[in-house]
C-alpha atoms as a PDB file:
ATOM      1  CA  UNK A   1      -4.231  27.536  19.981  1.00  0.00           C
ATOM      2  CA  UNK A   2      -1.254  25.273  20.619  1.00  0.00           C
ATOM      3  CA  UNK A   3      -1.212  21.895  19.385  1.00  0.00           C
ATOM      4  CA  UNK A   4       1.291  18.810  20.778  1.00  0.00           C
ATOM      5  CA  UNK A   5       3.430  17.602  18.257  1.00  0.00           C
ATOM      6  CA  UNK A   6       5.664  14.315  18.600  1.00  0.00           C
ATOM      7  CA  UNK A   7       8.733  13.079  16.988  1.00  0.00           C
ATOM      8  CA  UNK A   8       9.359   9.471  17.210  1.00  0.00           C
ATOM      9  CA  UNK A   9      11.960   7.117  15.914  1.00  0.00           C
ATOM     10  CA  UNK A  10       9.922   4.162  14.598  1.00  0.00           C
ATOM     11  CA  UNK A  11      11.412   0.707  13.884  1.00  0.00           C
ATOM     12  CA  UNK A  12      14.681   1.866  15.820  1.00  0.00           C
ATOM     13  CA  UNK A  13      16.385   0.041  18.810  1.00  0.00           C
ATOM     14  CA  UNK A  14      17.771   3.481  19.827  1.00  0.00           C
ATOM     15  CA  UNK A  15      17.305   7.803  19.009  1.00  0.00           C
ATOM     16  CA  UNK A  16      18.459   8.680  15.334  1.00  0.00           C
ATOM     17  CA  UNK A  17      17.864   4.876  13.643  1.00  0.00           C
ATOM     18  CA  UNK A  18      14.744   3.987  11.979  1.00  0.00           C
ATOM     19  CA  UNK A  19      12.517   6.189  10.702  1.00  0.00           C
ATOM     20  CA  UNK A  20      11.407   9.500  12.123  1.00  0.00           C
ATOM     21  CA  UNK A  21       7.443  10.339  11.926  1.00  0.00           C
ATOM     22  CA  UNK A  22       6.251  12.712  12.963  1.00  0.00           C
ATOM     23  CA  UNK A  23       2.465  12.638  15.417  1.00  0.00           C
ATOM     24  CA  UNK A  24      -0.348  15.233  15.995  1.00  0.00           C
ATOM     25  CA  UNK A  25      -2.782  14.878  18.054  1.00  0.00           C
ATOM     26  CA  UNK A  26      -5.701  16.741  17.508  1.00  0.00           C
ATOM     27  CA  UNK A  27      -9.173  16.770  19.275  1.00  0.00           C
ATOM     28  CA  UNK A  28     -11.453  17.458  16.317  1.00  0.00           C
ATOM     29  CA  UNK A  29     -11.058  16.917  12.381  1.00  0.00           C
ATOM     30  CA  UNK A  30      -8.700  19.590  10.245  1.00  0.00           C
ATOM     31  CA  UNK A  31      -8.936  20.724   6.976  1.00  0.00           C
ATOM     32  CA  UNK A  32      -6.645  18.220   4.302  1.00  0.00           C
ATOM     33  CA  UNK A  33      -5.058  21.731   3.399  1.00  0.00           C
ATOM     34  CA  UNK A  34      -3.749  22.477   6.469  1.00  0.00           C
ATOM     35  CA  UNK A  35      -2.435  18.938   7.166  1.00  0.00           C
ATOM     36  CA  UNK A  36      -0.747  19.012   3.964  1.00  0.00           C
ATOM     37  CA  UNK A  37       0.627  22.410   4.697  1.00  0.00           C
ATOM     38  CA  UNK A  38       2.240  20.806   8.550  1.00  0.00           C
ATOM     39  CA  UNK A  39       3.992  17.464   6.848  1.00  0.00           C
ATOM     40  CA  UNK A  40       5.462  19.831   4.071  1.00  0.00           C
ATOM     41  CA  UNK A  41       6.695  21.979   6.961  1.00  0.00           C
ATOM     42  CA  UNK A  42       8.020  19.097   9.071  1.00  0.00           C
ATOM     43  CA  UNK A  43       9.816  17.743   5.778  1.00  0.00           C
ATOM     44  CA  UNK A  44       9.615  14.228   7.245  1.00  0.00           C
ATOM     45  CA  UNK A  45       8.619  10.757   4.979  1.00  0.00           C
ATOM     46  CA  UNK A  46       5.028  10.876   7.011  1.00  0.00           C
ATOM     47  CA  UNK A  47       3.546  13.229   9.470  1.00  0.00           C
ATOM     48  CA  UNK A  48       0.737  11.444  11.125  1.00  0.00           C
ATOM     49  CA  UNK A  49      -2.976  12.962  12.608  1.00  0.00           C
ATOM     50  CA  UNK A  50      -5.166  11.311  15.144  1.00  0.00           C
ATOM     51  CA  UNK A  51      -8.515  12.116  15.938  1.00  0.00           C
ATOM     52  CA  UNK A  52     -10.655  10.347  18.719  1.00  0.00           C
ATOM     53  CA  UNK A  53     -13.989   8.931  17.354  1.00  0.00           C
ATOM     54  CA  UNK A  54     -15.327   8.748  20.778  1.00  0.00           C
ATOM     55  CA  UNK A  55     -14.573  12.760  21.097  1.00  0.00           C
ATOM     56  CA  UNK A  56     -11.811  14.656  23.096  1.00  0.00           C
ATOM     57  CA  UNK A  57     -12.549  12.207  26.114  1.00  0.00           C
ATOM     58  CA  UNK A  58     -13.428   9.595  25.004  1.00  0.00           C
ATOM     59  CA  UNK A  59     -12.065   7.474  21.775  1.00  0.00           C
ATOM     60  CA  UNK A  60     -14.429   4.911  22.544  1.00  0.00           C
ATOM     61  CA  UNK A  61     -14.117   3.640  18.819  1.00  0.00           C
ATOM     62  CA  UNK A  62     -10.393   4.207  18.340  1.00  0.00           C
ATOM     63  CA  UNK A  63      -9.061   6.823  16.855  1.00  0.00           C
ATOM     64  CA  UNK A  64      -8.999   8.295  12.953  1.00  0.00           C
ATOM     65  CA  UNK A  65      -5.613   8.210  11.628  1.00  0.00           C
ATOM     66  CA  UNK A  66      -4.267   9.902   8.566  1.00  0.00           C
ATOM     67  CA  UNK A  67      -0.478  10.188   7.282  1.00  0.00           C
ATOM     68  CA  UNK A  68       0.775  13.362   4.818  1.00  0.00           C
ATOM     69  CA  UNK A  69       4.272  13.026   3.122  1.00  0.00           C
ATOM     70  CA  UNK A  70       5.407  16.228   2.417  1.00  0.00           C
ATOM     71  CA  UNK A  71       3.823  16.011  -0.891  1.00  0.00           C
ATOM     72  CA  UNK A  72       0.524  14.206  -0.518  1.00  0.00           C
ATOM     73  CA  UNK A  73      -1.874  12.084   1.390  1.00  0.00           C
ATOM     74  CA  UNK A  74      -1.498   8.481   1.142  1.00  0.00           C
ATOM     75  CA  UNK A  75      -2.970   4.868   1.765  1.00  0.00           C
ATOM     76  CA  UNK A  76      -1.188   3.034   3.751  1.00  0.00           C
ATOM     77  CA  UNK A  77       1.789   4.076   5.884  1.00  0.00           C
ATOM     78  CA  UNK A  78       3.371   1.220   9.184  1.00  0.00           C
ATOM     79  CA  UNK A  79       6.132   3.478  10.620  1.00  0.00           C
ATOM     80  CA  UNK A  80       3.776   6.871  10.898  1.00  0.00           C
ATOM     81  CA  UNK A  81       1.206   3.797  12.311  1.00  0.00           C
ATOM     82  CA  UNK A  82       3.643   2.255  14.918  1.00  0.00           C
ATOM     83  CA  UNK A  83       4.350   5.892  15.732  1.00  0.00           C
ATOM     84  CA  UNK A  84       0.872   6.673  16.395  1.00  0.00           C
ATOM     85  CA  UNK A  85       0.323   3.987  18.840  1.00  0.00           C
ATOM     86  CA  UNK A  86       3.806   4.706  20.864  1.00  0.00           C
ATOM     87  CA  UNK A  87       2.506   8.512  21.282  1.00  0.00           C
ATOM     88  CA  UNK A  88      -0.998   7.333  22.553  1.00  0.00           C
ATOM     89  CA  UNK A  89       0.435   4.885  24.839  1.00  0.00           C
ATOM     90  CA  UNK A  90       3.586   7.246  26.187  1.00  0.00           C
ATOM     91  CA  UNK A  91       1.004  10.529  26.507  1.00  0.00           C
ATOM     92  CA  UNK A  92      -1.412   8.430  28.396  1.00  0.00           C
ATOM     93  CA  UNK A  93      -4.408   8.933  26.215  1.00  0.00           C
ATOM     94  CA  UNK A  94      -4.863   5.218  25.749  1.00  0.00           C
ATOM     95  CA  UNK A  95      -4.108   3.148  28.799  1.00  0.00           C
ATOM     96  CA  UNK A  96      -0.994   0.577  28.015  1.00  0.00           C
ATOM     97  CA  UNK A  97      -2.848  -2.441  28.014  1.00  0.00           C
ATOM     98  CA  UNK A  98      -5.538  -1.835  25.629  1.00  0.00           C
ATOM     99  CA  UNK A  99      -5.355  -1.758  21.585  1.00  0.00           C
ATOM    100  CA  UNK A 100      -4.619   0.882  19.522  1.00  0.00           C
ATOM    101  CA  UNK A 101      -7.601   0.814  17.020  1.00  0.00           C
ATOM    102  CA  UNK A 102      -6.960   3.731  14.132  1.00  0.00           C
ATOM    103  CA  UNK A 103      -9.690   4.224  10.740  1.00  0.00           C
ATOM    104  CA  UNK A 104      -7.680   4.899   7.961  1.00  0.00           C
ATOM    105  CA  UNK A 105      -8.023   4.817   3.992  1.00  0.00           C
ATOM    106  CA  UNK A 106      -7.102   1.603   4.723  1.00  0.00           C
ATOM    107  CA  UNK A 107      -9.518   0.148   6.740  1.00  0.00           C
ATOM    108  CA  UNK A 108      -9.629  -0.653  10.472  1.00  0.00           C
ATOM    109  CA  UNK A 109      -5.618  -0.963  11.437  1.00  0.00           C
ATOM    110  CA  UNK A 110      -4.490  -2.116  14.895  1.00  0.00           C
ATOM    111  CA  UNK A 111      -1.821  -1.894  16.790  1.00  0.00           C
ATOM    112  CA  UNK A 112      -0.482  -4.029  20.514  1.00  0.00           C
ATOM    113  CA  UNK A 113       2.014  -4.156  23.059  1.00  0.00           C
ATOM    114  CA  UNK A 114       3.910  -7.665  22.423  1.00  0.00           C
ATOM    115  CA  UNK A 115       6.617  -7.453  25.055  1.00  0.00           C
ATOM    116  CA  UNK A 116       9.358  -4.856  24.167  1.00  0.00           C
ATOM    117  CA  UNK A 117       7.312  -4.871  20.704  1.00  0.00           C
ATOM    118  CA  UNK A 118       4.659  -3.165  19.529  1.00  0.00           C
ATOM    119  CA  UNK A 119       2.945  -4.747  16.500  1.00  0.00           C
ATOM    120  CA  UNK A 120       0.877  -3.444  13.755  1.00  0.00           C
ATOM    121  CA  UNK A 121      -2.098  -5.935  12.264  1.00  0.00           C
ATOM    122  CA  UNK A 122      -2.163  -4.596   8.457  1.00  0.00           C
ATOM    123  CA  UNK A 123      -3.240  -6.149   5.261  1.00  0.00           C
ATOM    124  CA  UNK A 124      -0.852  -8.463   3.383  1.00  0.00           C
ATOM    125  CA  UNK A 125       0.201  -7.455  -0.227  1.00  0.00           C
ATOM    126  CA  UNK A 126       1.663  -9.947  -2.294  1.00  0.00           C
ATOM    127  CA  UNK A 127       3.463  -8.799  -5.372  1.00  0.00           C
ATOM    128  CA  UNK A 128       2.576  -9.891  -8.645  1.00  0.00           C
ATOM    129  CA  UNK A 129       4.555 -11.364 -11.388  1.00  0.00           C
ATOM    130  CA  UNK A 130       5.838  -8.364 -14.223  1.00  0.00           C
ATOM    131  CA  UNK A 131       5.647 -10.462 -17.202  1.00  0.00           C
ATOM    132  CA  UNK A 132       7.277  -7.488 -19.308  1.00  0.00           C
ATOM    133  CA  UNK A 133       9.726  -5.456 -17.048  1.00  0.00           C
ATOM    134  CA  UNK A 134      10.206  -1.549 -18.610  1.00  0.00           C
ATOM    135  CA  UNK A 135      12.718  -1.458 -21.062  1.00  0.00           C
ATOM    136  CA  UNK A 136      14.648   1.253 -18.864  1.00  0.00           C
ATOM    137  CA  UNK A 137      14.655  -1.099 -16.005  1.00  0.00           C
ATOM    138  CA  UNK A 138      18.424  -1.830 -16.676  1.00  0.00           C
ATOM    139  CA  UNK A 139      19.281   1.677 -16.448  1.00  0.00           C
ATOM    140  CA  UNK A 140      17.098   2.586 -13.893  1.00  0.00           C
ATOM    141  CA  UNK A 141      18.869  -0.158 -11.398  1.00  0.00           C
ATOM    142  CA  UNK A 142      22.572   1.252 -12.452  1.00  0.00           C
ATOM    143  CA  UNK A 143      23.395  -1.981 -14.197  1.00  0.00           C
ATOM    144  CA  UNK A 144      22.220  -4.305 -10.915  1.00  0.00           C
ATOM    145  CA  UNK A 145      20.888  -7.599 -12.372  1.00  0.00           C
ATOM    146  CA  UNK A 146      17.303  -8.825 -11.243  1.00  0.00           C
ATOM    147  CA  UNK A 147      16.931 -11.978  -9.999  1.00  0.00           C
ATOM    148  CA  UNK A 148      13.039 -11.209 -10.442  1.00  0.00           C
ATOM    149  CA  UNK A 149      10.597  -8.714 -11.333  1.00  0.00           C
ATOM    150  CA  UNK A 150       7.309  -7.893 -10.363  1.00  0.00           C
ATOM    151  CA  UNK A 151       4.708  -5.050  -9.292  1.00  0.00           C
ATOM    152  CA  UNK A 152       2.418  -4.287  -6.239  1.00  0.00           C
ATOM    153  CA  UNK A 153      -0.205  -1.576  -7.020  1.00  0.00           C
ATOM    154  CA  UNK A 154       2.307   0.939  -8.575  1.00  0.00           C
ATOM    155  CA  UNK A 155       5.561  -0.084  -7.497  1.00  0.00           C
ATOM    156  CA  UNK A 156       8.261  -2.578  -8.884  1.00  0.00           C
ATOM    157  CA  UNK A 157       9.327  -4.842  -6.577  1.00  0.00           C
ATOM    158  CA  UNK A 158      12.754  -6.283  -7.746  1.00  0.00           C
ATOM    159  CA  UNK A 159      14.803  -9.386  -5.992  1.00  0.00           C
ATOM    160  CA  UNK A 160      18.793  -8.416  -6.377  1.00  0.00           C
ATOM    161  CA  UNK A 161      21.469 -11.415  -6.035  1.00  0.00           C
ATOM    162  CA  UNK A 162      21.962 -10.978  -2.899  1.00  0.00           C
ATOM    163  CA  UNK A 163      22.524  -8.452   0.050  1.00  0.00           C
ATOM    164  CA  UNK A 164      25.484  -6.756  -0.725  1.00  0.00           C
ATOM    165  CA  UNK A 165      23.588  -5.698  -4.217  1.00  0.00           C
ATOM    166  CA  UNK A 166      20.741  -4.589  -1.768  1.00  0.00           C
ATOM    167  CA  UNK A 167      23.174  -2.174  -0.072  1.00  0.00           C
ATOM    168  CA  UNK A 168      25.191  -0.699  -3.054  1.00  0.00           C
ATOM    169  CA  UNK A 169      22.229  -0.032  -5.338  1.00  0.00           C
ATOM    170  CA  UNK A 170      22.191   3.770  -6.524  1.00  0.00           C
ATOM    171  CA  UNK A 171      18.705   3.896  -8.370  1.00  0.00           C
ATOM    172  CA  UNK A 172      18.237   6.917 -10.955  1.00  0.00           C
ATOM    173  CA  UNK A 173      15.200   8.371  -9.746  1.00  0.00           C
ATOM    174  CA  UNK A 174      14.992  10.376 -12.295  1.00  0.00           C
ATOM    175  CA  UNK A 175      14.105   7.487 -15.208  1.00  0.00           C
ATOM    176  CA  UNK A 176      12.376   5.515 -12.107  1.00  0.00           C
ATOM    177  CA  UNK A 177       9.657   7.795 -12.231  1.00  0.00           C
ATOM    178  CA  UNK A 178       8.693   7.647 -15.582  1.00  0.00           C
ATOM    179  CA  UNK A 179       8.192   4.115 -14.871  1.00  0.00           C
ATOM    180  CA  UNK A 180       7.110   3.518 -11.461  1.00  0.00           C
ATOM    181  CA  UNK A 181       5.969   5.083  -8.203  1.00  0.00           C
ATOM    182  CA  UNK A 182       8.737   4.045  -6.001  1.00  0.00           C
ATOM    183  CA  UNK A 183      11.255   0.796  -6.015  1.00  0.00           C
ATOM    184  CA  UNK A 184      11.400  -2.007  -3.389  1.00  0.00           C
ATOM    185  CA  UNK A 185      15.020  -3.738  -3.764  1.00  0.00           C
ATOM    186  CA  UNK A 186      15.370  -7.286  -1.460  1.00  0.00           C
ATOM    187  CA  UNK A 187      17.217  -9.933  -0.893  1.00  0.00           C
ATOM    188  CA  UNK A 188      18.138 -13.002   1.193  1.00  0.00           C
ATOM    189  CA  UNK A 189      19.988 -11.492   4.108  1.00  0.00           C
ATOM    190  CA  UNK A 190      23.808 -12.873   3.958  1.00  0.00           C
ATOM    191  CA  UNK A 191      23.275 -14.250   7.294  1.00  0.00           C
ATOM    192  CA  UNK A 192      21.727 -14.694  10.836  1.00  0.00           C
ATOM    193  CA  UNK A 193      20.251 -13.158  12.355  1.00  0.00           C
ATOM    194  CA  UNK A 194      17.848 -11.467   9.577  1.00  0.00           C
ATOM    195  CA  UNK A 195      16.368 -13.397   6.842  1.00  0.00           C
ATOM    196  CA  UNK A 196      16.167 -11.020   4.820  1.00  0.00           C
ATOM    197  CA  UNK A 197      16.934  -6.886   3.557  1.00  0.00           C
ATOM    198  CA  UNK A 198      15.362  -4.188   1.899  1.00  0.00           C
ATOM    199  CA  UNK A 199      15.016  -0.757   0.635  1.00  0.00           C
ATOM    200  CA  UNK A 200      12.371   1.461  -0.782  1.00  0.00           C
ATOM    201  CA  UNK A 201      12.774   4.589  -2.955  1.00  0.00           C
ATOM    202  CA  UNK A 202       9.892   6.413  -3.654  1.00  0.00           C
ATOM    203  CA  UNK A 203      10.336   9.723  -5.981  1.00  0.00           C
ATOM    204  CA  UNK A 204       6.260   9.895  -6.562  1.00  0.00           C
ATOM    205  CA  UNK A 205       5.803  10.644  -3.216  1.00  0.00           C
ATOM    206  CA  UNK A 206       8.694  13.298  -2.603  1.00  0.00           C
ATOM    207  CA  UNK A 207      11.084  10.648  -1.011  1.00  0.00           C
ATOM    208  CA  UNK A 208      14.180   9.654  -2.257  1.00  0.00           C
ATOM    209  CA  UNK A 209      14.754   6.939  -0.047  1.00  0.00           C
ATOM    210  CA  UNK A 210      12.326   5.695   2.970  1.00  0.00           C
ATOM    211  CA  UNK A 211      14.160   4.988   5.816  1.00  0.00           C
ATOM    212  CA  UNK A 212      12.134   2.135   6.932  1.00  0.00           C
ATOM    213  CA  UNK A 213       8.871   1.167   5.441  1.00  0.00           C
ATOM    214  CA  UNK A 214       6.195  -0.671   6.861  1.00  0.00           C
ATOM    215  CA  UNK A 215       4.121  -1.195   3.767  1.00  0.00           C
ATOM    216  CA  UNK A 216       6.850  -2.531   1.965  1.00  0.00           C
ATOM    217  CA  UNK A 217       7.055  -5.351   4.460  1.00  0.00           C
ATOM    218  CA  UNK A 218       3.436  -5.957   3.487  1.00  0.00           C
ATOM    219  CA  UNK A 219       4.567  -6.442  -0.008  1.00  0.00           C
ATOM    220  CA  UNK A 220       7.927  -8.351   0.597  1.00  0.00           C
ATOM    221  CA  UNK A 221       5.994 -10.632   3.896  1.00  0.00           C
ATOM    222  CA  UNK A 222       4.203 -12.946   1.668  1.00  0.00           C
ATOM    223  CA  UNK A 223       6.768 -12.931  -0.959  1.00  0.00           C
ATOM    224  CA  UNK A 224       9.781 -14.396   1.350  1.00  0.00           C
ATOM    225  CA  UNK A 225       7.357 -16.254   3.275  1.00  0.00           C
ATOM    226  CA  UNK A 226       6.338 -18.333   0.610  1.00  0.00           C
ATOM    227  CA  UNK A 227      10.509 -18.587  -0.739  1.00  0.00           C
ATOM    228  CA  UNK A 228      11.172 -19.601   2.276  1.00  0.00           C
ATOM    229  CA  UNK A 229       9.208 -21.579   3.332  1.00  0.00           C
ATOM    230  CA  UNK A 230       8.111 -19.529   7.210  1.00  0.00           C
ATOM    231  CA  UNK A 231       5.707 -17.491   8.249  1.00  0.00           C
ATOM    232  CA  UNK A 232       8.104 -15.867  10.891  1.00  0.00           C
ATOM    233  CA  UNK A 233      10.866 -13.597   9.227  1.00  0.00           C
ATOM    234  CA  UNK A 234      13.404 -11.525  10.464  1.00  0.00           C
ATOM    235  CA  UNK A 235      13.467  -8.099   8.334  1.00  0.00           C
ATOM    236  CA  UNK A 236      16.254  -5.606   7.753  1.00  0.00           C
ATOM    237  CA  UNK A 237      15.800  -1.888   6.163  1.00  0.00           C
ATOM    238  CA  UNK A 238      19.026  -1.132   4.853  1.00  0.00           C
ATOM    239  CA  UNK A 239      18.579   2.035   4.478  1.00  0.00           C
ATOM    240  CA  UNK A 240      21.230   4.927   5.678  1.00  0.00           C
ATOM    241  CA  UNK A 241      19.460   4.705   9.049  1.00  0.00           C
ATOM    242  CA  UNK A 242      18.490   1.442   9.266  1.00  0.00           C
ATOM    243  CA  UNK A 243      15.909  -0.558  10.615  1.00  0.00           C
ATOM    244  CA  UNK A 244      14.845  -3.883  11.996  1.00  0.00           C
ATOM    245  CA  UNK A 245      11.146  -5.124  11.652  1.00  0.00           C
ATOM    246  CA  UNK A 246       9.750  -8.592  12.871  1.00  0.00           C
ATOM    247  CA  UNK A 247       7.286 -10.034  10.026  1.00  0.00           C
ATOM    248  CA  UNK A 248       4.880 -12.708  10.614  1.00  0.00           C
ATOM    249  CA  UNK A 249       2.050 -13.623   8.425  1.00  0.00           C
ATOM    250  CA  UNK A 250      -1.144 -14.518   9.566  1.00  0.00           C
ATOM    251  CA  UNK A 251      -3.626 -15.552   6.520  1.00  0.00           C
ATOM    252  CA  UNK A 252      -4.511 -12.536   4.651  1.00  0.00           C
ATOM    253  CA  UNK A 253      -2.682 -10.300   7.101  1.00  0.00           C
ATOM    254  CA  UNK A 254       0.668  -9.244   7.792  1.00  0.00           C
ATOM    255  CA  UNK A 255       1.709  -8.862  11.906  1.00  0.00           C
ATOM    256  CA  UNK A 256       4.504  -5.828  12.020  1.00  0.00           C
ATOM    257  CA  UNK A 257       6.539  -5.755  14.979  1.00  0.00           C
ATOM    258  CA  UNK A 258       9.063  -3.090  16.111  1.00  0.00           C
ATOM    259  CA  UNK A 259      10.250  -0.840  18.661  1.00  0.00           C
ATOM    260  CA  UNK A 260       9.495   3.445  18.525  1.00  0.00           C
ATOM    261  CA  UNK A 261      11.380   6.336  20.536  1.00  0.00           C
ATOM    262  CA  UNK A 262      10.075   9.350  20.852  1.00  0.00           C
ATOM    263  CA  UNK A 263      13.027  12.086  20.188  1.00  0.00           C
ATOM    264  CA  UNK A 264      11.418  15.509  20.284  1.00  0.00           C
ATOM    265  CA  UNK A 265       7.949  16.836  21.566  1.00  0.00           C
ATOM    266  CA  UNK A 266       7.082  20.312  21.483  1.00  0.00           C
ATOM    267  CA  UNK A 267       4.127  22.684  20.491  1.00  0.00           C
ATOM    268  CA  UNK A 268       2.481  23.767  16.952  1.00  0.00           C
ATOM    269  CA  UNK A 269       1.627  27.268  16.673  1.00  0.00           C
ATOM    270  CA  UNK A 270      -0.016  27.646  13.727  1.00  0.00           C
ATOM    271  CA  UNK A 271      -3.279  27.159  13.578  1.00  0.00           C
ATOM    272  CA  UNK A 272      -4.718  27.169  10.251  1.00  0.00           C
ATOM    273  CA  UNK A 273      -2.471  26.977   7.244  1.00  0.00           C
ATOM    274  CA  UNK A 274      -1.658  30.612   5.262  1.00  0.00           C
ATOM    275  CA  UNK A 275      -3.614  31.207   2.309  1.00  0.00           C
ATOM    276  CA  UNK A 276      -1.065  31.722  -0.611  1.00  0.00           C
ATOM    277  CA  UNK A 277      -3.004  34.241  -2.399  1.00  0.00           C
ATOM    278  CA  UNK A 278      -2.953  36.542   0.721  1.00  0.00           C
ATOM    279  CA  UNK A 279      -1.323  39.791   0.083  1.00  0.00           C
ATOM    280  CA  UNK A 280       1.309  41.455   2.350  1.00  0.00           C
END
């Protein structure tokens, strides 16, 4: 049977900016296999799957939500989240003024209509201090001096000189993965009206270079809130597509706001993933 299927723009102010997730609905639980097997196929960052806890009808309790990159399941994911909530919204399974509640590996997530925004409630993850940076971290930046270096679960998180560094760095992924997950590059934004940029490469999970990231804004949230002094920030991705993202911190979480357009619907046909050791 025919699924829906949903491409949206996430983070972008128009089509083709931001970052592209994409969303299936589904009405019942699928095997991880099979999941795996449609984000490989749609070759995206994050392909994300919602599944009503209420059943078919109802999603009384929200919805389960669970993202795939085309190489693996992960934790925590704000673009295939914001996503989510845009296709439930725009398909009319959850009625525009109510909250988009999803169950994911990392814990209850919301998501609201703020205006022209829609923000994500997600947990705040402040970097830590790297008291010994790798050796290779030199090479690994292409000769781009850190201001500061530090780690969040298994990513460096490095602070450039300023925004122009941001935008020219040309990681080698290569000798970044023998010493890190992924990379999250900021600094202060030269000027109004963001307050600061970004960008994320993450070779451990298949991508060279996220487009925009929501969990990185987690990570870099509290650490420019506390530099400068605000809990309101301004955020730019500046990535090849580029993305804006309103940050504000709220105690222990982090309040993502941005806009999502969807680009492409269409149906999935396959129903169950092939098995590889099937003859022809």
């Amino acid at each position: 049977m025919a699924l829906e299927i949903y491409q949206v723009d996430a983070f972008a102010e128009r089509p083709f900016t931001g970052n592209p997730a994409a969303v299936v609905p589904l009405a019942a639980p699928r095997d991880a296999g099979w999941m795996q097997a449609v984000a490989a196929e749609m070759n995206l960052a994050e392909t994300a799957f919602l599944v009503p806890r209420g059943g078919a009808a109802g999603a009384a309790d929200g919805w389960d939500l669970r993202w795939f990159t085309p190489e693996t399941e992960i934790e925590l994911c704000g673009h295939g989240t914001l996503a989510s909530a845009h296709v439930l919204w725009e398909s009319g399974r959850l009625p525009a003024g109510e909250t988009a509640r999803f169950h994911t590996l990392s814990g209850l997530l919301t998501a609201e209509r703020q205006g022209e925004l829609i923000e994500l409630d997600f947990p705040a993850l402040p970097p830590a201090a790297e008291p010994r940076p790798p050796a290779e971290l030199p090479a690994v930046l292409g000769g781009a001096a850190a201001l500061w270096v530090g780690r969040r679960g298994e990513d460096l998180v490095v602070e450039l000189a300023d925004e122009a560094a941001v935008r020219a760095l040309a990681p080698d992924l290569t000798g970044l993965v023998r010493v890190a997950r992924g990379l999250i590059a900021t600094a202060r934004a030269a000027g109004p009206p963001f307050d600061f940029v970004s960008r994320y490469f993450a070779p451990g999970f298949g991508i060279a270079e996220d487009p925009v990231t929501g969990y990185a804004h987690c990570v870099l949230g509290p650490f420019w809130a506390e530099r400068l002094g605000r809990d309101e920030l301004l955020a730019y991705q500046a990535s090849r597509r580029g993305g804006a993202m309103h940050v504000r911190l709220a105690g222990d979480r982090v309040r993502l706001g941005g806009r999502a357009v969807t680009v492409l619907r269409g149906e999935l046909t396959a129903a169950a993933a092939a098995d590889p050791r099937r003859k022809l």
